[in-house]
C-alpha atoms as a PDB file:
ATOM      1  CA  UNK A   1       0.000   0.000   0.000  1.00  0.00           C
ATOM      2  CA  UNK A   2       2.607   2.270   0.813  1.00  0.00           C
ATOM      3  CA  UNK A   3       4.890   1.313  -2.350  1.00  0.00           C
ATOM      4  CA  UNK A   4       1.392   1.996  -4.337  1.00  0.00           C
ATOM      5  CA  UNK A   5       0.680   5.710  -2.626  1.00  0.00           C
ATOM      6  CA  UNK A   6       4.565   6.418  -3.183  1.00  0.00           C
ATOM      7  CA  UNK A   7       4.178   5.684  -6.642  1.00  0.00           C
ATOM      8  CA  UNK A   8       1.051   7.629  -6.755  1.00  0.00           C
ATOM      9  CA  UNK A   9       2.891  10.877  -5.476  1.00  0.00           C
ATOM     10  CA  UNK A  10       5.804  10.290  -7.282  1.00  0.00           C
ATOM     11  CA  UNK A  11       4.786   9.910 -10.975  1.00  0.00           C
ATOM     12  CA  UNK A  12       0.924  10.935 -11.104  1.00  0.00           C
ATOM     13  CA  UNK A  13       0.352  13.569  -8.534  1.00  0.00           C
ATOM     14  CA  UNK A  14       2.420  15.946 -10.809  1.00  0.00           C
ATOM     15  CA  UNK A  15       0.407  15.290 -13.877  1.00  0.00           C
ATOM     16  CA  UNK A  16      -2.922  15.365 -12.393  1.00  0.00           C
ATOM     17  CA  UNK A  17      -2.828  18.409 -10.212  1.00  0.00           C
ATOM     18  CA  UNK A  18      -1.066  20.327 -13.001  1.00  0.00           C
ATOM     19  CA  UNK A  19      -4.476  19.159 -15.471  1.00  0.00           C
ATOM     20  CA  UNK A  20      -6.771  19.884 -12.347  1.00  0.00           C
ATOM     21  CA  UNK A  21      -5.049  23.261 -11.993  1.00  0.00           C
ATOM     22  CA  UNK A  22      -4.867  23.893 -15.983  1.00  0.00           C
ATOM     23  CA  UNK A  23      -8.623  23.065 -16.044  1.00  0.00           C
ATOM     24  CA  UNK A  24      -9.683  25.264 -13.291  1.00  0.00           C
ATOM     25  CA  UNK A  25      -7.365  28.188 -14.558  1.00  0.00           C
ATOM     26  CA  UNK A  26      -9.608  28.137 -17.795  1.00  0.00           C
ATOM     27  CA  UNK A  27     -12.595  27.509 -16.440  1.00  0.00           C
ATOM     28  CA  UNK A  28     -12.298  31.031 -14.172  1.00  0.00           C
ATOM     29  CA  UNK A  29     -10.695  32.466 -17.370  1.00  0.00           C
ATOM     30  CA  UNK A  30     -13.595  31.443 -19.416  1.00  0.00           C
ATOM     31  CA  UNK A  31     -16.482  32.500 -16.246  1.00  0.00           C
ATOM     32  CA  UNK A  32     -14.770  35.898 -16.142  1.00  0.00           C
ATOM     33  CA  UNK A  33     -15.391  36.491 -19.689  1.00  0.00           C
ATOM     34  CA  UNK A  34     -19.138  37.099 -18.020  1.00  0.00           C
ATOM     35  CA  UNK A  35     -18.507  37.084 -14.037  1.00  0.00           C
ATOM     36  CA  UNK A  36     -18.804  38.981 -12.093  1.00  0.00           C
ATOM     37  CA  UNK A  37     -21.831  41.339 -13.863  1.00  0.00           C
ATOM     38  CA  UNK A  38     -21.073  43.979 -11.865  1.00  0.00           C
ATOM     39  CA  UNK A  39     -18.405  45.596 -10.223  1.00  0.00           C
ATOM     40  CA  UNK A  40     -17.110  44.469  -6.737  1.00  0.00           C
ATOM     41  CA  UNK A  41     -16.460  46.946  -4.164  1.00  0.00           C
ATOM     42  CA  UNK A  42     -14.516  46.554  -0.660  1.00  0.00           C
ATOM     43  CA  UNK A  43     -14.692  49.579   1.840  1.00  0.00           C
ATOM     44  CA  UNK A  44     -15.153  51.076  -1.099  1.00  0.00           C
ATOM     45  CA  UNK A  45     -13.112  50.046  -3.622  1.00  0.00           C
ATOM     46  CA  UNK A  46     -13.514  48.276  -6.436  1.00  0.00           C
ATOM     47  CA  UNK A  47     -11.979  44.894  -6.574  1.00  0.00           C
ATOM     48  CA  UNK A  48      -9.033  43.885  -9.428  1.00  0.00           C
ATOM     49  CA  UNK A  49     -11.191  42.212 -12.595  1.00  0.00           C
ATOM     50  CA  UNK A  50     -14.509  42.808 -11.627  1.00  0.00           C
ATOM     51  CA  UNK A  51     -16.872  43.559 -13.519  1.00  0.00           C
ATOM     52  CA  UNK A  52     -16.151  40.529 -15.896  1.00  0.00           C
ATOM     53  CA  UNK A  53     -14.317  41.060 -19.313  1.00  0.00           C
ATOM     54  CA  UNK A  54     -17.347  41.223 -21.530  1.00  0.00           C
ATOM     55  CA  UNK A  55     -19.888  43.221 -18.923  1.00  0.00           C
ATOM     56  CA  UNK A  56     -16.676  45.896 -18.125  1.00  0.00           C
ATOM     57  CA  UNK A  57     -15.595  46.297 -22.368  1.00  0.00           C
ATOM     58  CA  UNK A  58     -19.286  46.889 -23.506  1.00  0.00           C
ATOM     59  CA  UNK A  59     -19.792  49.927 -24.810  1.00  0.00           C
ATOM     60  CA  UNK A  60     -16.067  49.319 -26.324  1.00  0.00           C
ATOM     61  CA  UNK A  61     -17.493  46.069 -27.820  1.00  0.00           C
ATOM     62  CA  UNK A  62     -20.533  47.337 -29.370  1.00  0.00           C
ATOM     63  CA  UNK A  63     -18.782  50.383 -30.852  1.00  0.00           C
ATOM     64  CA  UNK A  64     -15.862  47.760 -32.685  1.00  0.00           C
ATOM     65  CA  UNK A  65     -18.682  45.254 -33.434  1.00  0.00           C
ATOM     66  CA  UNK A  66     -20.675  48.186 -35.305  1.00  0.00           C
ATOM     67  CA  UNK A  67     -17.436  49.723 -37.142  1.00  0.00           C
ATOM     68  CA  UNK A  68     -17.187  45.935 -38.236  1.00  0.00           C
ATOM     69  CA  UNK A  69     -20.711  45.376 -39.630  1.00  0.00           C
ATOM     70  CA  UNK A  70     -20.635  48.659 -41.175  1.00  0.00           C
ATOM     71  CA  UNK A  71     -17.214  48.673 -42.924  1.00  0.00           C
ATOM     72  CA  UNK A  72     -16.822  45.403 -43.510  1.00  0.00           C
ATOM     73  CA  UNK A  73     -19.460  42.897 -43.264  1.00  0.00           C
ATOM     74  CA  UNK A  74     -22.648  45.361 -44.519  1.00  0.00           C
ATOM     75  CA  UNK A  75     -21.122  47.291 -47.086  1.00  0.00           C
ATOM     76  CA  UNK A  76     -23.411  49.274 -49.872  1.00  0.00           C
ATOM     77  CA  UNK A  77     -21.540  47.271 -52.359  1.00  0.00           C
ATOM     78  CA  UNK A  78     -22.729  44.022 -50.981  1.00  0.00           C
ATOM     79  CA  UNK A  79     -26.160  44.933 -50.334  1.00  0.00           C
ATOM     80  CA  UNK A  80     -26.314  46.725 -54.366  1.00  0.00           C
ATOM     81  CA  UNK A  81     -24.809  43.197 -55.802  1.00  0.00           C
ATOM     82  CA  UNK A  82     -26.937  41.292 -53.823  1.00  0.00           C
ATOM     83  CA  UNK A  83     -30.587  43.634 -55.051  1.00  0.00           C
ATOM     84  CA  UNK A  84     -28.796  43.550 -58.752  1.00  0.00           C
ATOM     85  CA  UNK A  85     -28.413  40.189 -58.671  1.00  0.00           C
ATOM     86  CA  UNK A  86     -30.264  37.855 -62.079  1.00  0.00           C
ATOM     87  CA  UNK A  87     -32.353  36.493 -59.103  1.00  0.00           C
ATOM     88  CA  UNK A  88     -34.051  39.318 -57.403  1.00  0.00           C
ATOM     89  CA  UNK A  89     -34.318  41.403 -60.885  1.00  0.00           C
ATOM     90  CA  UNK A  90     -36.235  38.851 -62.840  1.00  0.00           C
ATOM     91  CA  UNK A  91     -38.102  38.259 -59.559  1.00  0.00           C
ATOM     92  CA  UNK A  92     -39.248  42.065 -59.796  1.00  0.00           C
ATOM     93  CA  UNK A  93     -39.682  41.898 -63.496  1.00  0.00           C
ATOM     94  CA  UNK A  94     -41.785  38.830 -63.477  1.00  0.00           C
ATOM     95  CA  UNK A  95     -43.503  40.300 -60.459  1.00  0.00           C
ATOM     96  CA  UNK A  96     -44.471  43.523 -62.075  1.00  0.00           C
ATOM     97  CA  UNK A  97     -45.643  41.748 -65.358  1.00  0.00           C
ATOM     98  CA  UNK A  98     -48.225  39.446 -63.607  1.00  0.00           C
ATOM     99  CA  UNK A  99     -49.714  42.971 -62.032  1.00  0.00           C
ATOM    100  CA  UNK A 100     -50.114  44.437 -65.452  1.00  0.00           C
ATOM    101  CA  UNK A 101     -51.341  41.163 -66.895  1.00  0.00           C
ATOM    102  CA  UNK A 102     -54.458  41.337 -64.876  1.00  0.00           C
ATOM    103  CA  UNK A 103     -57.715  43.503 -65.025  1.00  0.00           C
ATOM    104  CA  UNK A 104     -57.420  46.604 -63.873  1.00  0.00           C
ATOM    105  CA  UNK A 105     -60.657  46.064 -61.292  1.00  0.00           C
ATOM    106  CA  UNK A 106     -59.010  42.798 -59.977  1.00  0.00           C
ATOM    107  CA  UNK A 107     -55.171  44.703 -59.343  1.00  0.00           C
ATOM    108  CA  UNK A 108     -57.734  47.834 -57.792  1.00  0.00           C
ATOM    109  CA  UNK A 109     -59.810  45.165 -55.408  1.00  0.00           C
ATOM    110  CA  UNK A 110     -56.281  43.485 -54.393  1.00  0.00           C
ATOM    111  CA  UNK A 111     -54.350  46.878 -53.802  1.00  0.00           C
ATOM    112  CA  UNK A 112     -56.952  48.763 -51.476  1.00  0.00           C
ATOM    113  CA  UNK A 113     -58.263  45.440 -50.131  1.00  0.00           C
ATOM    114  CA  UNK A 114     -61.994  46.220 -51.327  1.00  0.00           C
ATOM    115  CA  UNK A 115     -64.770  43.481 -51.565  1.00  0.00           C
ATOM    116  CA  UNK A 116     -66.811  43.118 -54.492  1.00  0.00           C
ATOM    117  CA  UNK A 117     -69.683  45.245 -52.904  1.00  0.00           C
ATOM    118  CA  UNK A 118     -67.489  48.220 -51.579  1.00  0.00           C
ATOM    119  CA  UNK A 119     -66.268  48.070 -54.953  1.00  0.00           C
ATOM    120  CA  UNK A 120     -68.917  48.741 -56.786  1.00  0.00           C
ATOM    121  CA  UNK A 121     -70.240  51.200 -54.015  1.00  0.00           C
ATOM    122  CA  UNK A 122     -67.042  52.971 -54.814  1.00  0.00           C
ATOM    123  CA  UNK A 123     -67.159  52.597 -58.634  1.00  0.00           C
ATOM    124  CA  UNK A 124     -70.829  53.893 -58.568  1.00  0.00           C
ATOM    125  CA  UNK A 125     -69.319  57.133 -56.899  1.00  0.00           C
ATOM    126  CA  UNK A 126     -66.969  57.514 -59.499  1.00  0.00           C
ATOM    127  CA  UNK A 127     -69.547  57.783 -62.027  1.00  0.00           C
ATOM    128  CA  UNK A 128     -71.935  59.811 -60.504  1.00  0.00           C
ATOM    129  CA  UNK A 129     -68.609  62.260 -59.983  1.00  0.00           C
ATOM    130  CA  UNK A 130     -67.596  61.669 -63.108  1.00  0.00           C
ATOM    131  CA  UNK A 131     -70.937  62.720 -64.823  1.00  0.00           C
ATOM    132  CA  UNK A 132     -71.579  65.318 -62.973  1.00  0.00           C
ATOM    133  CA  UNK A 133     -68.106  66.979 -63.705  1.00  0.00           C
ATOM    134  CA  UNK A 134     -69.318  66.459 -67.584  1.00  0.00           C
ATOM    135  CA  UNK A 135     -72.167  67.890 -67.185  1.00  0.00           C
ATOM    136  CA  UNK A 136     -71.367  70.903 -65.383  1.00  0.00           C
ATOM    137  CA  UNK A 137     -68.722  71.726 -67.952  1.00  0.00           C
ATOM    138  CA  UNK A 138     -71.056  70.912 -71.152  1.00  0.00           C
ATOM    139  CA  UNK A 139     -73.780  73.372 -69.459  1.00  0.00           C
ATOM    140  CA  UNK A 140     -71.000  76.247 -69.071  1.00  0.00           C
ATOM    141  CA  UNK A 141     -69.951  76.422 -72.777  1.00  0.00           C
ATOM    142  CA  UNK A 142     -71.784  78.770 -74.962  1.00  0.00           C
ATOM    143  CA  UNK A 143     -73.472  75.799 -77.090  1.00  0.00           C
ATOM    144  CA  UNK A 144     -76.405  77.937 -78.637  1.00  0.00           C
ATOM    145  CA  UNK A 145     -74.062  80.660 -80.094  1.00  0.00           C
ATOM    146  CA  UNK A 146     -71.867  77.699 -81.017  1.00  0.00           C
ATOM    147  CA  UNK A 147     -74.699  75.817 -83.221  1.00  0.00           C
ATOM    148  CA  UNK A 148     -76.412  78.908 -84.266  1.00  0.00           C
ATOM    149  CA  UNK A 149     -73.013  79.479 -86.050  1.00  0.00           C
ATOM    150  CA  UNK A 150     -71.437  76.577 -87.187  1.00  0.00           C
ATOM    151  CA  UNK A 151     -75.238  74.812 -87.909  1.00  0.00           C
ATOM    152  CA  UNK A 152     -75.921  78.232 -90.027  1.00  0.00           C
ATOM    153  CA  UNK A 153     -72.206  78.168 -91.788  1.00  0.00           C
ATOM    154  CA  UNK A 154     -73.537  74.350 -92.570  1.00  0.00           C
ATOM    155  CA  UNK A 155     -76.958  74.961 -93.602  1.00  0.00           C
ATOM    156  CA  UNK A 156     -75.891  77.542 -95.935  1.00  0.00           C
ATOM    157  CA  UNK A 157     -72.893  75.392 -97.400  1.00  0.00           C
ATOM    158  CA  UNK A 158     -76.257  72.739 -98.305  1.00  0.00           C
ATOM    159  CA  UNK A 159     -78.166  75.202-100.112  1.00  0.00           C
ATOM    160  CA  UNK A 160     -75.648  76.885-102.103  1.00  0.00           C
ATOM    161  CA  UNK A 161     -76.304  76.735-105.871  1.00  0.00           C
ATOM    162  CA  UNK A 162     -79.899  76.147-105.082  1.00  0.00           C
ATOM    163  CA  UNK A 163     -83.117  77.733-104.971  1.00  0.00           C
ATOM    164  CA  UNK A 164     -83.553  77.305-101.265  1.00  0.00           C
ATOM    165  CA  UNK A 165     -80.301  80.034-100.744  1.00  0.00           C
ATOM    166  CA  UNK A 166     -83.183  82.578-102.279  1.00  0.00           C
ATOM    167  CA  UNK A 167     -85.482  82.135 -99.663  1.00  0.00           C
ATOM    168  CA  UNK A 168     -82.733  81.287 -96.308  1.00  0.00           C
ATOM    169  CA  UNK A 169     -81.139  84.341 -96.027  1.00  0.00           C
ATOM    170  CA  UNK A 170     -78.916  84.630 -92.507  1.00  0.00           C
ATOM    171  CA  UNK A 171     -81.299  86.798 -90.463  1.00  0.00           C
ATOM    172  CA  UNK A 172     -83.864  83.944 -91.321  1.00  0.00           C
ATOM    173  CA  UNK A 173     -81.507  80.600 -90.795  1.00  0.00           C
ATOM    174  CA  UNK A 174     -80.631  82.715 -87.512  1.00  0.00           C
ATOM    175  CA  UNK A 175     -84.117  82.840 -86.387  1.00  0.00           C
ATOM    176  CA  UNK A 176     -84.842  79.157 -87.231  1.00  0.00           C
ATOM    177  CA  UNK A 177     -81.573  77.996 -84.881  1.00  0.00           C
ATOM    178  CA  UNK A 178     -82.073  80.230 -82.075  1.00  0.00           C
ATOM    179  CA  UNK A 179     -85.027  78.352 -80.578  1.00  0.00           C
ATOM    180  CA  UNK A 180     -83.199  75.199 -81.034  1.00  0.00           C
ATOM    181  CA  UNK A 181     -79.954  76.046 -80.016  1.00  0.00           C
ATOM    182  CA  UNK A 182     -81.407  77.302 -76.879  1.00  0.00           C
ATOM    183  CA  UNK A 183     -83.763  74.365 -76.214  1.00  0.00           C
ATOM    184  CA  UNK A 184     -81.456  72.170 -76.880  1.00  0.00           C
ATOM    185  CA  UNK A 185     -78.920  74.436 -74.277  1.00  0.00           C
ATOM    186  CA  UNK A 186     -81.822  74.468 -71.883  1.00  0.00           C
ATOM    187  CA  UNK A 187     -81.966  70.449 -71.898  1.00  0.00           C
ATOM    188  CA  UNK A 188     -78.142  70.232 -71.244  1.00  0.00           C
ATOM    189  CA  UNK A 189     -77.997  71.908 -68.659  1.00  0.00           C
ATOM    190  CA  UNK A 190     -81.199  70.116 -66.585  1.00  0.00           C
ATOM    191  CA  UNK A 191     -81.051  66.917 -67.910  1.00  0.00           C
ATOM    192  CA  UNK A 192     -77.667  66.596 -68.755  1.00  0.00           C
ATOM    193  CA  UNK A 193     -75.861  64.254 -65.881  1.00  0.00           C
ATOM    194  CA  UNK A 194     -79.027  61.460 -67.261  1.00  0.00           C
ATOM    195  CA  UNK A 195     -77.762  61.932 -70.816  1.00  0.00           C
ATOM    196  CA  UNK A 196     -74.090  61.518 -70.115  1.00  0.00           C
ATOM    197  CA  UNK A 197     -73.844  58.808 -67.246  1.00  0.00           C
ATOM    198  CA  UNK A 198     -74.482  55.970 -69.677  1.00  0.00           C
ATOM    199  CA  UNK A 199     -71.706  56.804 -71.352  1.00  0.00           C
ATOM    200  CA  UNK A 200     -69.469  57.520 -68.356  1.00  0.00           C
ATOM    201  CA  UNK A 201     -70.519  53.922 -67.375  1.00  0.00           C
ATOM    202  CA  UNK A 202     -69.838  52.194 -70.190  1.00  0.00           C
ATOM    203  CA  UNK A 203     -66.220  53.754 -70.555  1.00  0.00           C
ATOM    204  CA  UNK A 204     -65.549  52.813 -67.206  1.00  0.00           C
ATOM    205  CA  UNK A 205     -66.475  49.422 -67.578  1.00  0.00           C
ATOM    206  CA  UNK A 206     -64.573  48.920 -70.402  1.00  0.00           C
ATOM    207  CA  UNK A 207     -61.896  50.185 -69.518  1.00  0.00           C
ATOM    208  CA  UNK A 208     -61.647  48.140 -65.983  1.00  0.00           C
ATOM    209  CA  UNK A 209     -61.776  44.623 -68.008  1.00  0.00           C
ATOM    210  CA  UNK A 210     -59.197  45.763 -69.767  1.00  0.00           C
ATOM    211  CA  UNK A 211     -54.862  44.959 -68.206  1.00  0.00           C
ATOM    212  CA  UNK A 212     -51.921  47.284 -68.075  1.00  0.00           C
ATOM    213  CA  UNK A 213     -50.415  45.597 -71.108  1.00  0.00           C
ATOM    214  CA  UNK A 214     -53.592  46.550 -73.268  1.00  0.00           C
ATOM    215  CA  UNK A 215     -53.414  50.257 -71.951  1.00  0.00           C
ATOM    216  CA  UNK A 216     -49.567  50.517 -72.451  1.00  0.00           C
ATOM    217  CA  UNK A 217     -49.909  48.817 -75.930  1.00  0.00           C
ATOM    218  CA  UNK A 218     -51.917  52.297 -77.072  1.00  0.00           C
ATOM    219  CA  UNK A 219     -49.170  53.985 -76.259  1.00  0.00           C
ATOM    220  CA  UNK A 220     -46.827  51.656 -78.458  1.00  0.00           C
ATOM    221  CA  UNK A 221     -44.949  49.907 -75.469  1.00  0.00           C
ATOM    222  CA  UNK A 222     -45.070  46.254 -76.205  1.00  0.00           C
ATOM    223  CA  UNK A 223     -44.627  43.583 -73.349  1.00  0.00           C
ATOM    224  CA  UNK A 224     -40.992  43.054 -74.250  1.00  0.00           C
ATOM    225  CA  UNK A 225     -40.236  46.569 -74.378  1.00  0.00           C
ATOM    226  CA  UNK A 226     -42.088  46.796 -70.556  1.00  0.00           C
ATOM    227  CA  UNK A 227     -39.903  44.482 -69.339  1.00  0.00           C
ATOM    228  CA  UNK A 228     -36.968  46.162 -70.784  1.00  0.00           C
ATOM    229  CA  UNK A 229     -38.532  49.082 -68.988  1.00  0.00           C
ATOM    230  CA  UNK A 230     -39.279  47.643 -65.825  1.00  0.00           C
ATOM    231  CA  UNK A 231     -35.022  46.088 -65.595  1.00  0.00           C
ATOM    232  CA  UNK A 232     -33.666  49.117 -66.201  1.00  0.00           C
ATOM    233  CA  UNK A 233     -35.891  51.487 -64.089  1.00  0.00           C
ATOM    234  CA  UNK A 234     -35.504  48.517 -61.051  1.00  0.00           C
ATOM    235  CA  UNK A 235     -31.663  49.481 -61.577  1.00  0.00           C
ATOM    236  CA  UNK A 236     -31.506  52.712 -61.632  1.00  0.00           C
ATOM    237  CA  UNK A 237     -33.508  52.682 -58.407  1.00  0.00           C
ATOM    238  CA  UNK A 238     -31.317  50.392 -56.734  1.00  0.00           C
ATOM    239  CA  UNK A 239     -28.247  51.986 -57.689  1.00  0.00           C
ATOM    240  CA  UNK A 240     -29.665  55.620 -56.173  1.00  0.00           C
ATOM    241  CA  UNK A 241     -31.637  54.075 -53.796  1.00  0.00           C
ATOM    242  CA  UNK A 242     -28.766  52.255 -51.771  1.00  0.00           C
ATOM    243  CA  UNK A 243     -26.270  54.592 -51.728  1.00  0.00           C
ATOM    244  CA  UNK A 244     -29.168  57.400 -50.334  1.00  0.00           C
ATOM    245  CA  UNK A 245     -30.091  54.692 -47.723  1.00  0.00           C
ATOM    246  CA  UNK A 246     -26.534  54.138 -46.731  1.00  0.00           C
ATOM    247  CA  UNK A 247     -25.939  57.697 -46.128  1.00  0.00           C
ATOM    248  CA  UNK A 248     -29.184  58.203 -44.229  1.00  0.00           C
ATOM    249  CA  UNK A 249     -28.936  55.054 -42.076  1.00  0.00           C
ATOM    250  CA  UNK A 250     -26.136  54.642 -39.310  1.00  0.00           C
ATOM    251  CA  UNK A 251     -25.357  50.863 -39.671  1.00  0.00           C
ATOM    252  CA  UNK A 252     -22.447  51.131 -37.281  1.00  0.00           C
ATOM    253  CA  UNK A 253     -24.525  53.229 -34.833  1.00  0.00           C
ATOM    254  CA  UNK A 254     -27.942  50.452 -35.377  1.00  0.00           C
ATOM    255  CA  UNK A 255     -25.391  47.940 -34.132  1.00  0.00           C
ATOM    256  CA  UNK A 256     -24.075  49.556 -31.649  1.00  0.00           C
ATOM    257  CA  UNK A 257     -26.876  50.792 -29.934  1.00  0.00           C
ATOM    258  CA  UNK A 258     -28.422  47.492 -29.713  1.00  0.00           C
ATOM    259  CA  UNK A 259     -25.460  45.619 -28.250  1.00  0.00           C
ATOM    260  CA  UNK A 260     -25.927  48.828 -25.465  1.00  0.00           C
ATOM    261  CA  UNK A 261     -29.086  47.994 -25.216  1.00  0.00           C
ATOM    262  CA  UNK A 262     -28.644  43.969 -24.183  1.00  0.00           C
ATOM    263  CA  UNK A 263     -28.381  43.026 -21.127  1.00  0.00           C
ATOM    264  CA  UNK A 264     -25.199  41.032 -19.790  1.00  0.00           C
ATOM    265  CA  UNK A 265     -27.662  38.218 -19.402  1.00  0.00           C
ATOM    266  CA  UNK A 266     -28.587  38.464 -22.962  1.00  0.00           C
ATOM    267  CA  UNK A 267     -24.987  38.609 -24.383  1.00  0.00           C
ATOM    268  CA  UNK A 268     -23.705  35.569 -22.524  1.00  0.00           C
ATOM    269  CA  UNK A 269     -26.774  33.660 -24.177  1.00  0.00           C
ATOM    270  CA  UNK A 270     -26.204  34.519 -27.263  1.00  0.00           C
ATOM    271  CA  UNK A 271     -22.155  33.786 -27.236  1.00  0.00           C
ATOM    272  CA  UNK A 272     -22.704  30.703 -25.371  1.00  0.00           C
ATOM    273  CA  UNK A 273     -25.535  29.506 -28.096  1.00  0.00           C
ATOM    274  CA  UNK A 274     -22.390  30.326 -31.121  1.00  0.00           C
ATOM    275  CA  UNK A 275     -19.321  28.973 -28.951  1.00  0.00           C
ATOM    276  CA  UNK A 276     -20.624  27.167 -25.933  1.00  0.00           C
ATOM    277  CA  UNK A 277     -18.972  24.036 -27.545  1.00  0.00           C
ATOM    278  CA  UNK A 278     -15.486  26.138 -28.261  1.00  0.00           C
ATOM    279  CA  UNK A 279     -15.560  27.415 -24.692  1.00  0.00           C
ATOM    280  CA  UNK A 280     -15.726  24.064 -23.219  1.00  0.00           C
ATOM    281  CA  UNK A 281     -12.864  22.505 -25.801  1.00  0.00           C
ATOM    282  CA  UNK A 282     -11.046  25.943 -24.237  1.00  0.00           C
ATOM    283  CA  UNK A 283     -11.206  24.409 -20.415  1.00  0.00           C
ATOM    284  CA  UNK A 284     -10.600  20.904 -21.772  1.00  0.00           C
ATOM    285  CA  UNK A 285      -7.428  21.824 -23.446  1.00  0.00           C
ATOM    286  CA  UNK A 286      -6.301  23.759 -20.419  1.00  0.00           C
ATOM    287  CA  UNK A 287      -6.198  20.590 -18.172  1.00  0.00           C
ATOM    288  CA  UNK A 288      -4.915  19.007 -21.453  1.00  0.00           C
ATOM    289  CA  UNK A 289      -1.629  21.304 -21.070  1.00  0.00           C
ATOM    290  CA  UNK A 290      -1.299  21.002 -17.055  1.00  0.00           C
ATOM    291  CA  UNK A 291      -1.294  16.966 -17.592  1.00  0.00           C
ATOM    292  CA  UNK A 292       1.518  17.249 -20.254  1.00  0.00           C
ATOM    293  CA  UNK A 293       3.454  19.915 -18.645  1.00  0.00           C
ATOM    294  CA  UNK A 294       3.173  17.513 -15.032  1.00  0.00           C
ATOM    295  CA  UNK A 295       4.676  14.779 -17.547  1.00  0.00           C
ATOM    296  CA  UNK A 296       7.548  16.959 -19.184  1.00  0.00           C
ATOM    297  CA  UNK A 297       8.031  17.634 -15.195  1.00  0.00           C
ATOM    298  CA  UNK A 298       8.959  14.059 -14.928  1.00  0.00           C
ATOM    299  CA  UNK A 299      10.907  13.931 -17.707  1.00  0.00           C
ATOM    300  CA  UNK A 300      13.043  16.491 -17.087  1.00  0.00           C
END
């Protein structure tokens, strides 16, 4: 027993207190990264290492980790490549050309979220509006001095060369159009919303069957030259777009005030969820080292 315990103390104590001792070194090495949260005070002073590493080197930390994103990780050269990229432009494109492929009620109902009755409720409005905007400009144009004069200039055009330009002289086609022009004025202007609501309807309607493409094809833009459109406005946007949003928004300062913001609590979660696994191999190599440095011991 005694030959065994001398043995013991001669060629394993060494080794094994120097791993116990390299394992606990690490493991306070790795605890003070975090430990204590707060500082430490004796009689009033504060005690050597406390607060921990991580809880003392904060606001340091979050102002590196920011300068980092910003500079180096979120840069407005990645984020332009990665909005310019095949993927996300024929996304938009494609996008954009399904929207103008559909009716223009259906893309109206989706947009503002309406149901087939507020629609109509809504479209309804529009017409009335619509009319009675017509109507009230119609009724303010002079349209009895307008067809006393052009209807006489035509009448008397008709009868020229013939015996009826004998007997309609101007002062007589004038009094024959007066009465009309102004009945017909009269009529307008009281009845003329009825007259021109049908017509307001019917354009309306037409027009909301029909798509984007259809309305852009009067103007002579084609669906490939839309899309040709569409890439190089999504660009151009892009290309602005980022380098205005970069200048207006503080990455670095984003970061940094949210790492402020987290408690110590928070920030040891979230390290120990990336390098809990590293942290332990950290302690485990540290009692690695005191075993082989007890062993050197004995060799030397």
């Amino acid at each position: 027993m005694g030959n065994i315990m001398q043995f013991i103390l001669k060629y394993l104590a060494g080794p094994l207190i120097g791993a116990v001792i390299g394992y606990c070194t690490n493991y306070i090495a790795v605890k003070m990264l975090f430990f204590p949260k707060r500082e430490v005070r004796v009689f009033g002073k504060r005690l050597p290492f406390t607060p921990g590493a991580i809880p003392k080197g904060k606001e340091r930390l979050a102002r590196a980790v920011g300068q980092v994103v910003s500079n180096t990780l979120i840069t407005k050269e990645d984020i332009e490549e990665r909005l310019l990229s095949e993927e996300n432009s024929n996304g938009i494109t494609r996008m954009v050309m399904e929207k103008v492929s559909s009716s223009i009620k259906g893309e109206i109902m989706e947009l503002a979220d309406l149901s087939e009755e507020t629609y109509c409720e809504k479209r309804s409005r529009l017409t009335d509006a619509l009319s009675t905007e017509i109507a009230d400009s119609v009724s303010r144009m002079d349209l009895a001095d307008t067809l006393v004069e052009k209807g006489g200039e035509v009448i008397k055009e008709k009868v020229n060369g013939t015996m009826l330009k004998m007997f309609l002289t101007d002062d007589r086609i004038q009094a024959y159009l007066e009465p009309v022009a102004q009945e017909l004025q009269d009529m307008i202007s009281e009845n003329g919303e009825d007259y021109i609501r049908p017509i307001v309807e019917e354009k309306i309607t037409r027009l909301e069957q029909e798509t984007g493409l259809q309305l852009l094809s009067r103007i002579d833009i084609d669906e490939e030259k839309f899309r040709e459109i569409i890439s190089d406005g999504y660009a151009k946007i892009i290309t602005t777009g980022v380098e205005k949003f970069m200048e207006s928004v503080n990455v670095s300062g984003i970061v940094e005030d949210k790492i402020n913001d987290m408690s110590v609590d928070t920030m040891e979660e979230m390290v120990l969820s990336v390098m809990k696994k590293e942290l332990n191999m950290i302690v485990n190599l540290g009692a690695l080292i005191g075993l082989i440095l007890g062993l050197l011991n004995l060799v030397l």
